[in-house]
Each structure stands twice: as C-alpha cells, then as structure tokens.
N, C-alpha and C. Protein backbone atom coordinates (compact mmCIF):
# COMPACT_ATOMS: atom_id res chain seq x y z
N UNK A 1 0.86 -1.17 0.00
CA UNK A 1 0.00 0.00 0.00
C UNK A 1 0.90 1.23 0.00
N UNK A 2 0.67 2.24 -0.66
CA UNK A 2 1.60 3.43 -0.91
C UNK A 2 0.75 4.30 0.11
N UNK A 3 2.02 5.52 0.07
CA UNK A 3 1.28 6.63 1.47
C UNK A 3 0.58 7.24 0.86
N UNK A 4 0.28 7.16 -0.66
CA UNK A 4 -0.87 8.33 -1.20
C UNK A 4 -2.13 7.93 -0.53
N UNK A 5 -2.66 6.51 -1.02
CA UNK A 5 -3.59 5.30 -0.59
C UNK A 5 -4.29 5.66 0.63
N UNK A 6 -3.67 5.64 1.66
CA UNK A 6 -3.56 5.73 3.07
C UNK A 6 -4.14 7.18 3.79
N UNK A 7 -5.44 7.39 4.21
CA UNK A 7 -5.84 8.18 5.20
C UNK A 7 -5.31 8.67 6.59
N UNK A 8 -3.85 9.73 6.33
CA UNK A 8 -3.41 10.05 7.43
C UNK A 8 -4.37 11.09 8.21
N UNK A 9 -3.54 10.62 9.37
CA UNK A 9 -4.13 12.32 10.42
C UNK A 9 -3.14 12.01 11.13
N UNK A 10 -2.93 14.04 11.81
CA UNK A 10 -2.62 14.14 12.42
C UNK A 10 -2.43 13.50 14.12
N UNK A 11 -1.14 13.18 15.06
CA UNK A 11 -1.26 12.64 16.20
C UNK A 11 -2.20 13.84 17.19
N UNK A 12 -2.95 13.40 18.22
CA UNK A 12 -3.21 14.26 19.35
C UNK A 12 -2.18 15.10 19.90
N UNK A 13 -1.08 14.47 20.32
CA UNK A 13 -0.11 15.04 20.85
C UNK A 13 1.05 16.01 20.42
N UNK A 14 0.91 16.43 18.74
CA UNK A 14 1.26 16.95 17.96
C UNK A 14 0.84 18.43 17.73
N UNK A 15 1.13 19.90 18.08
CA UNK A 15 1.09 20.85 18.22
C UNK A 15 0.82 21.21 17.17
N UNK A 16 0.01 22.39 16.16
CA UNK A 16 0.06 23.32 14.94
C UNK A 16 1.99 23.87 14.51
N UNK A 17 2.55 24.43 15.66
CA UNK A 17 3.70 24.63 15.31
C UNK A 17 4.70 23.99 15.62
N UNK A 18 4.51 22.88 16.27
CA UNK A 18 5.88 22.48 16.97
C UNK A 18 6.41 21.60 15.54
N UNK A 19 7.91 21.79 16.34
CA UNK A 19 8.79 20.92 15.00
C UNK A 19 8.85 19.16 14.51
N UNK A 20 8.41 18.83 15.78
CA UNK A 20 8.26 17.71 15.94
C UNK A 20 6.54 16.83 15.67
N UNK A 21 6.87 16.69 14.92
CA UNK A 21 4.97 15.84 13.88
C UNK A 21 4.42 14.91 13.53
N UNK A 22 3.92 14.00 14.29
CA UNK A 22 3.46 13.00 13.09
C UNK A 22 2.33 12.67 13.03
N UNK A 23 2.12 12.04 11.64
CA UNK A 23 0.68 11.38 11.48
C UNK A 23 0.92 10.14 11.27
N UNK A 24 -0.26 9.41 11.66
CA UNK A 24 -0.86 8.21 11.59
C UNK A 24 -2.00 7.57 10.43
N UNK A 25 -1.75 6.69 10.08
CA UNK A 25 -2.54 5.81 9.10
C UNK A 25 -2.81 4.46 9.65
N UNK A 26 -3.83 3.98 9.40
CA UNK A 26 -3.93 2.49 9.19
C UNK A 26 -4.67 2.06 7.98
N UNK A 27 -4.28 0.91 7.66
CA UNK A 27 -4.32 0.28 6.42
C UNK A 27 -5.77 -0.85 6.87
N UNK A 28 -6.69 -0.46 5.99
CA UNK A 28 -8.53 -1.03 6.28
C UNK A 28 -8.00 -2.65 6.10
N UNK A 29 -7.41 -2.87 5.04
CA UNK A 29 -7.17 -4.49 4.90
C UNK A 29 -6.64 -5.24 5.63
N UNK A 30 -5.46 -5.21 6.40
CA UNK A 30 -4.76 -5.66 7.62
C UNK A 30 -4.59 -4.84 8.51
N UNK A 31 -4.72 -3.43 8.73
CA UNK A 31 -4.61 -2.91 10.17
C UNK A 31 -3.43 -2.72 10.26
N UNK A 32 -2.57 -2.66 9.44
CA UNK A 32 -1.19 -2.01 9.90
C UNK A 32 -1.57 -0.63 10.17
N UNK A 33 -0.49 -0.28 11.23
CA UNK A 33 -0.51 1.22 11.10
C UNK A 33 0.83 2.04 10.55
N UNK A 34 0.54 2.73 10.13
CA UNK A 34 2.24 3.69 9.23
C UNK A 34 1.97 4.99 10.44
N UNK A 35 3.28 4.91 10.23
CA UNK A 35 3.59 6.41 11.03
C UNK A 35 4.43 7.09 9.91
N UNK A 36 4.52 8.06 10.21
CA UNK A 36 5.78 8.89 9.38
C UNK A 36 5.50 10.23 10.15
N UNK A 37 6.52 11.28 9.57
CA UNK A 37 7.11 12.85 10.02
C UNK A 37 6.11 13.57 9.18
N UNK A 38 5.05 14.55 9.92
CA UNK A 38 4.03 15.38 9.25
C UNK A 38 4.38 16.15 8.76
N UNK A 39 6.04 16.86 9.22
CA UNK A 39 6.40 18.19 8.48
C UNK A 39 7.56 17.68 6.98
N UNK A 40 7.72 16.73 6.72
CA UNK A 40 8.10 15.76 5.65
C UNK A 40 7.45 14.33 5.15
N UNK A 41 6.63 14.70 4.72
CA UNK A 41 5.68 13.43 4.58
C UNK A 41 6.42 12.61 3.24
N UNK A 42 7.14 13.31 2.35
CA UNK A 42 7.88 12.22 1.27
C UNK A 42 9.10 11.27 1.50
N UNK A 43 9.53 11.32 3.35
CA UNK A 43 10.54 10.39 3.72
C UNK A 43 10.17 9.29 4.03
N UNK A 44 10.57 8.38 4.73
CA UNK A 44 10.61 7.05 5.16
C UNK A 44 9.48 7.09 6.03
N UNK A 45 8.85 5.89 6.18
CA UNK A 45 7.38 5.54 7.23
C UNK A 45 7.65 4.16 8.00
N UNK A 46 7.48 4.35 8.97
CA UNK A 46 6.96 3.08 9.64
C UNK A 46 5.68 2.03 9.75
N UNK A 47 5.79 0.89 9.72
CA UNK A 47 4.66 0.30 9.51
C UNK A 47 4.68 -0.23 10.22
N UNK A 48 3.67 -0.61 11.38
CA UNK A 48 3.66 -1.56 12.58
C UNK A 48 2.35 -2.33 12.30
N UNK A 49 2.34 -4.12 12.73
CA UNK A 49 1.26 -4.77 12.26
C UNK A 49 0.10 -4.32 14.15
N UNK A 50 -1.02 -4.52 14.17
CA UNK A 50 -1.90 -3.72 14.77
C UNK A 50 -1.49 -4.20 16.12
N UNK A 51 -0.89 -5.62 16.72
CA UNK A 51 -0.34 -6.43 17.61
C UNK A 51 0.66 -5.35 18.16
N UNK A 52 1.89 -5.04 17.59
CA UNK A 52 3.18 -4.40 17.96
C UNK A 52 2.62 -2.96 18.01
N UNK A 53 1.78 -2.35 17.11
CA UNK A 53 1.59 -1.15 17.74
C UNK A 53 0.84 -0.66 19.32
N UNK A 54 -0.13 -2.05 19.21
CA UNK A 54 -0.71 -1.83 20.81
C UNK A 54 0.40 -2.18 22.00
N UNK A 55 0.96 -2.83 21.93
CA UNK A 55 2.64 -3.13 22.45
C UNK A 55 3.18 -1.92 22.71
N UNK A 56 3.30 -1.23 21.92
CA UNK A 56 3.94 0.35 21.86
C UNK A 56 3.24 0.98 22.68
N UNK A 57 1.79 1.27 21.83
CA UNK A 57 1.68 2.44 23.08
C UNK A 57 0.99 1.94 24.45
N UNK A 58 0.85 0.58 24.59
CA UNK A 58 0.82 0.23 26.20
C UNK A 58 2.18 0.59 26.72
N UNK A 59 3.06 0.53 26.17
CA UNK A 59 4.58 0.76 26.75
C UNK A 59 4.67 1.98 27.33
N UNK A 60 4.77 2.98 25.84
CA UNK A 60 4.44 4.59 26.43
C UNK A 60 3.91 5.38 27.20
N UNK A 61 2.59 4.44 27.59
CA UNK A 61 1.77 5.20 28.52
C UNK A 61 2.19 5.33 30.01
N UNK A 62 3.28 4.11 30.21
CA UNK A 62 3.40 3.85 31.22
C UNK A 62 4.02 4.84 32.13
C-alpha cells in the first residue's frame, strides 16, 4: 500500500507549530498502522502490524 492510498491524520499530541509531527494511518485491509514525520511526509514511514503497535503504546503510557 503506498502513502498516497492511506488516510493520514494528524497525532493528538502533535502541536500546529511544533517541530516535531506526526501522522498516523492504518491500512482497512490488515490494520497495519504507518507512522511517518508530518512536516516531511515524502521520507521514510513506519509500519507496525496492529499487535506491535498496541505493544507500543501500552509501553508509552506507562
């Protein structure tokens, strides 16, 4: 699936100006989720399958 494809949004925790950005996608067919950098959206993305991302942010919250 390409990042055009893919319905990002913005994170909650992500400010109008701050330098630091990202958005989130998930993919309707398997539930991956992509991350990538909101203020460069044509670089590299992460893809986590829906398992490892709940992993994550149970981690984070902690």
């Amino acid at each position: 699936m390409t990042s055009s494809t893919l319905a990002w949004f913005k994170s909650s925790y992500s400010g109008n100006d701050e330098p630091d950005c990202v958005e989130v996608a998930i993919a309707p067919a398997d539930a991956t989720v992509h991350v990538r950098d909101s203020k460069n959206t044509q670089r590299a993305q992460l893809a986590f399958t829906d398992a490892s991302w709940a992993e994550f942010v149970a981690f984070a919250g902690h």
